[in-house]
N, C-alpha and C. Protein backbone atom coordinates (compact mmCIF):
# COMPACT_ATOMS: atom_id res chain seq x y z
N UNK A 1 -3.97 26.13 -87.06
CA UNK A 1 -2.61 26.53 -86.73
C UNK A 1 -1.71 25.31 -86.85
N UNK A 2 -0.26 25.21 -87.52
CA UNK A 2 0.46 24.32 -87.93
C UNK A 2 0.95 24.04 -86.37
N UNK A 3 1.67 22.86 -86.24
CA UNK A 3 2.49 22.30 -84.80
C UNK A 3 4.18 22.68 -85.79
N UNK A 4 4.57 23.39 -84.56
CA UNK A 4 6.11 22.89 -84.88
C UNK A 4 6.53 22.38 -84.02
N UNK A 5 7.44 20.96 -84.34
CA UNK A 5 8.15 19.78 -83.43
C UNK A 5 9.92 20.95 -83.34
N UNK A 6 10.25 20.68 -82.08
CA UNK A 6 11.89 21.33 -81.97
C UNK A 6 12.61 19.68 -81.76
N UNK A 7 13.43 19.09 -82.10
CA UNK A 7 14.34 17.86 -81.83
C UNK A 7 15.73 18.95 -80.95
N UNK A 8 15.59 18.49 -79.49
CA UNK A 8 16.63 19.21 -78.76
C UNK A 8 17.03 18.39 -78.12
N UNK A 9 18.67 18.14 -78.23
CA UNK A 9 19.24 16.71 -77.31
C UNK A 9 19.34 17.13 -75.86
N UNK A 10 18.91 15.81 -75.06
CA UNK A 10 18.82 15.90 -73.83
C UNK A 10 19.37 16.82 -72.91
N UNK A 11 21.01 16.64 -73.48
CA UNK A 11 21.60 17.14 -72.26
C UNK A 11 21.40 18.89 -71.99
N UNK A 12 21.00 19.25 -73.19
CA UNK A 12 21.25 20.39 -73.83
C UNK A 12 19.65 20.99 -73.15
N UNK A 13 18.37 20.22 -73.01
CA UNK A 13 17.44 20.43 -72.92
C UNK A 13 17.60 20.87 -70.98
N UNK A 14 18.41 19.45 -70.78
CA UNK A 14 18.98 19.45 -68.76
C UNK A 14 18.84 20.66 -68.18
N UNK A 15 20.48 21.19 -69.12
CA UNK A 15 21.55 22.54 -69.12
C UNK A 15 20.62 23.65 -68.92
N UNK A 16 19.64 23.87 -69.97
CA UNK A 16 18.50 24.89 -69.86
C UNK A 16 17.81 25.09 -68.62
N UNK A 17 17.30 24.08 -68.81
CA UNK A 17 16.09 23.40 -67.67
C UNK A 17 17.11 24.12 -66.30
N UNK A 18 18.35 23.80 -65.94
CA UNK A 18 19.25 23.86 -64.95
C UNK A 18 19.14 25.56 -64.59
N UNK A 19 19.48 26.44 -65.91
CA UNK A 19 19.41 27.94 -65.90
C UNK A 19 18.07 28.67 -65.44
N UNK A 20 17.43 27.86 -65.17
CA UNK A 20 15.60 28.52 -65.24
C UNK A 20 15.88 29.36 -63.25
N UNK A 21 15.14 29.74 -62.78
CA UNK A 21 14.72 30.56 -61.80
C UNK A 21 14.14 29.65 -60.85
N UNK A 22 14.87 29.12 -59.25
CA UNK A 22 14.12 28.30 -58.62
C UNK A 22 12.60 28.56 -59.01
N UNK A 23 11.66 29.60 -58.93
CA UNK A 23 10.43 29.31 -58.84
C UNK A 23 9.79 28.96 -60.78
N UNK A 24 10.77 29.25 -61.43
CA UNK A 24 9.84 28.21 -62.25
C UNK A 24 10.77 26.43 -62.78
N UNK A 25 11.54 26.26 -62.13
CA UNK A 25 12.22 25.21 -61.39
C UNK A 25 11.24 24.30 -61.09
N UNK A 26 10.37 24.76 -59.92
CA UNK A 26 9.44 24.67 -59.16
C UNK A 26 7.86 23.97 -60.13
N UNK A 27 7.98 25.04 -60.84
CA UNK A 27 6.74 25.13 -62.13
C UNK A 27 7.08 23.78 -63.26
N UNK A 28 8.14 23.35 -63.28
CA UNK A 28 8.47 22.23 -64.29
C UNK A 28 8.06 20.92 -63.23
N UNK A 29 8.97 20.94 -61.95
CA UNK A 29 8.81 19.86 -61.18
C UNK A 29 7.36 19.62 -60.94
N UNK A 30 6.85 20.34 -60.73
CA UNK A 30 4.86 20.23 -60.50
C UNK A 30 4.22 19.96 -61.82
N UNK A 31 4.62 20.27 -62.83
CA UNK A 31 4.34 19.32 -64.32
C UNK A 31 4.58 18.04 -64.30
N UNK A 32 5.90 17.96 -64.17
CA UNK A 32 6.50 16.49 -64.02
C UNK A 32 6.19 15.57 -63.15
N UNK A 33 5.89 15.82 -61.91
CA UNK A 33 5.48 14.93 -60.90
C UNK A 33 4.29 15.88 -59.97
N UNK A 34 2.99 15.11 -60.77
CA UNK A 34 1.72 15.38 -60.23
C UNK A 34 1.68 15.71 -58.55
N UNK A 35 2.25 14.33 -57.88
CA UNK A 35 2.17 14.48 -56.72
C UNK A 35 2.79 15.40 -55.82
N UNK A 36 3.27 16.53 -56.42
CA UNK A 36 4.54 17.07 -55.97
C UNK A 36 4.08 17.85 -54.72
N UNK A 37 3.30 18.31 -54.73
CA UNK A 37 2.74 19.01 -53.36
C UNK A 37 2.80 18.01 -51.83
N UNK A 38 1.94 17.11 -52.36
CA UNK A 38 2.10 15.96 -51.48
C UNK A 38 3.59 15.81 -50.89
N UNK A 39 5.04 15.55 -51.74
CA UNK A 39 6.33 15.02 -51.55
C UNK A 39 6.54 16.37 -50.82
N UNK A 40 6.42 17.71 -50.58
CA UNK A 40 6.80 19.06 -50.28
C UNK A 40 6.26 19.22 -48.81
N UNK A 41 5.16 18.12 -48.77
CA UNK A 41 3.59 18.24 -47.43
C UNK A 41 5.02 17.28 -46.60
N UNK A 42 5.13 16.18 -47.26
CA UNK A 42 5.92 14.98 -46.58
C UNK A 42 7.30 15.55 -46.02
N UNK A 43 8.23 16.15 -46.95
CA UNK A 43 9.45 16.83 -46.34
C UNK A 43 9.17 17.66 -45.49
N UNK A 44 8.07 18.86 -45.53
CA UNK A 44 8.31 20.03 -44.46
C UNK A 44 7.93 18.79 -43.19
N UNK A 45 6.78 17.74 -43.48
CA UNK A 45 6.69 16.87 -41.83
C UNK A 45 8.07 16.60 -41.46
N UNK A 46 8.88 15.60 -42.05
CA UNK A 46 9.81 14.92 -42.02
C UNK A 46 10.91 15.78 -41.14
N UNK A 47 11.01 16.86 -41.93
CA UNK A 47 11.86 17.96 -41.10
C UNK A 47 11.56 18.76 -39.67
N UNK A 48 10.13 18.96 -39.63
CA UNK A 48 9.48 19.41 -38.44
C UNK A 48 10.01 17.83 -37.18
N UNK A 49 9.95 16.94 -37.76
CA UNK A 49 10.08 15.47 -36.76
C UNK A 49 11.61 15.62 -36.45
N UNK A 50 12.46 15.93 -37.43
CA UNK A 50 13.91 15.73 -37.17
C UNK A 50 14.13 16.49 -36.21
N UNK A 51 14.22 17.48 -36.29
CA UNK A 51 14.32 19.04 -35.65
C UNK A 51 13.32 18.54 -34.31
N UNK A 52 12.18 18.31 -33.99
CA UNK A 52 11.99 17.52 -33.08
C UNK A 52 12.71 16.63 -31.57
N UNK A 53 13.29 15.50 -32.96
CA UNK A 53 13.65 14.44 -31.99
C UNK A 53 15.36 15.63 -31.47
N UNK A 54 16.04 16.15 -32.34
CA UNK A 54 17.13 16.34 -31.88
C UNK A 54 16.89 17.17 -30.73
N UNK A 55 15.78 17.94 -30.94
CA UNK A 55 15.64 19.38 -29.43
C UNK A 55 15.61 18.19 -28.69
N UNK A 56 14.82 17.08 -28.47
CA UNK A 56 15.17 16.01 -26.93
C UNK A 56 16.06 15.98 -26.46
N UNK A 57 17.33 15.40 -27.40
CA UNK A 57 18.13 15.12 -27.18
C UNK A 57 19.84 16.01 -27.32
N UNK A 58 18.89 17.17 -27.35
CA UNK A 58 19.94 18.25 -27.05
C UNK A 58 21.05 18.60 -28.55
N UNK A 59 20.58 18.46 -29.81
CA UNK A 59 21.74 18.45 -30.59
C UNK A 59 20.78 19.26 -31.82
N UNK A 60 21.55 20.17 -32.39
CA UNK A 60 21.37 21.60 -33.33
C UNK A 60 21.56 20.84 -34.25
N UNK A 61 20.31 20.41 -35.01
CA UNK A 61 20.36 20.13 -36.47
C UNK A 61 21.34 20.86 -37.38
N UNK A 62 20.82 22.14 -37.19
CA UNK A 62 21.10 22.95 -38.22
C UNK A 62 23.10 23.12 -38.06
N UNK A 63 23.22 22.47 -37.01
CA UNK A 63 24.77 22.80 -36.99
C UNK A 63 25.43 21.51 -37.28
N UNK A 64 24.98 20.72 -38.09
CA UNK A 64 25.62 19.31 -38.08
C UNK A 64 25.72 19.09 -39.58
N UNK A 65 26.85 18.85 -39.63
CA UNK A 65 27.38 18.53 -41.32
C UNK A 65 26.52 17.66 -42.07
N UNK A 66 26.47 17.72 -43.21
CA UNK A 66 25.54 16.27 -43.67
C UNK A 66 26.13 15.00 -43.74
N UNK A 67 27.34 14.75 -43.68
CA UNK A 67 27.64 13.40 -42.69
C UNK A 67 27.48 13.39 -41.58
N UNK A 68 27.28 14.10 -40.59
CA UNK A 68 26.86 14.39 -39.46
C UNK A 68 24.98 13.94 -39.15
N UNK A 69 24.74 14.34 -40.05
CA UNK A 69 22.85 14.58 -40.04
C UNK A 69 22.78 12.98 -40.48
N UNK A 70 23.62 12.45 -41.60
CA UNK A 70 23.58 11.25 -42.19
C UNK A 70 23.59 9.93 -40.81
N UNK A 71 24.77 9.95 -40.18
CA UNK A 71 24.47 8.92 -39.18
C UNK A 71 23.93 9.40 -37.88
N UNK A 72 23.33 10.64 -37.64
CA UNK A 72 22.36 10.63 -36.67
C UNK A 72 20.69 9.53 -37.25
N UNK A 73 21.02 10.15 -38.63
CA UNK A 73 19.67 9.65 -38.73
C UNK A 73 19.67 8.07 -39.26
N UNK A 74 21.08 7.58 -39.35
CA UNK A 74 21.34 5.76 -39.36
C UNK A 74 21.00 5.42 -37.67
N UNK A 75 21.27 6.31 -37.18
CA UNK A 75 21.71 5.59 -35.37
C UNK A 75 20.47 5.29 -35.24
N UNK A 76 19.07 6.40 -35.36
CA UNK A 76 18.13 6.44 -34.83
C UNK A 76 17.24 5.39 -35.34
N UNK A 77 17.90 4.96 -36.59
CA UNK A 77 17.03 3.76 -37.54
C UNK A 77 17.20 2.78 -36.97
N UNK A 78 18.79 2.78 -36.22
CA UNK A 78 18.76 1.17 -36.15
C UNK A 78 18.96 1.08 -34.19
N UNK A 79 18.44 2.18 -33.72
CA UNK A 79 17.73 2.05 -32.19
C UNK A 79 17.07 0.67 -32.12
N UNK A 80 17.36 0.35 -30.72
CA UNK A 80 16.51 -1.12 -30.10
C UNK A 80 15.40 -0.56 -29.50
């Protein structure tokens, strides 16, 4: 069976890539980066911890702008 090569410029290849269906979105990113399960294992922790520390301290993640979420989570970095 012959190979056919397609030459498709990047951006154009992006644009596509952009139109696809989160779950095969999903299916490219797990091609592309082997570890990807792992980075997916790490965020759902990361988020389970956030959501966490804020129930302590009394403050609704989910209701805080992302500049909001942004320097909660500078303050807590740079805690003594």
């Amino acid at each position: 069976m012959d190979t056919i090569t397609l030459e498709i410029p990047e951006p154009q290849l992006v644009e596509w890539l952009r139109r696809l269906a989160p779950a095969a979105k999903r299916s490219v990113l797990r091609a592309l980066i082997p570890e990807m399960d792992e980075l997916e294992g790490l965020v759902r922790y990361g988020d389970r911890r956030i959501r966490a520390v804020c129930a302590r301290r009394g403050i609704d993640w989910d209701s805080l702008t992302e500049q909001e979420r942004q320097k909660l989570i500078d303050d807590i970095l740079h805690e003594a």
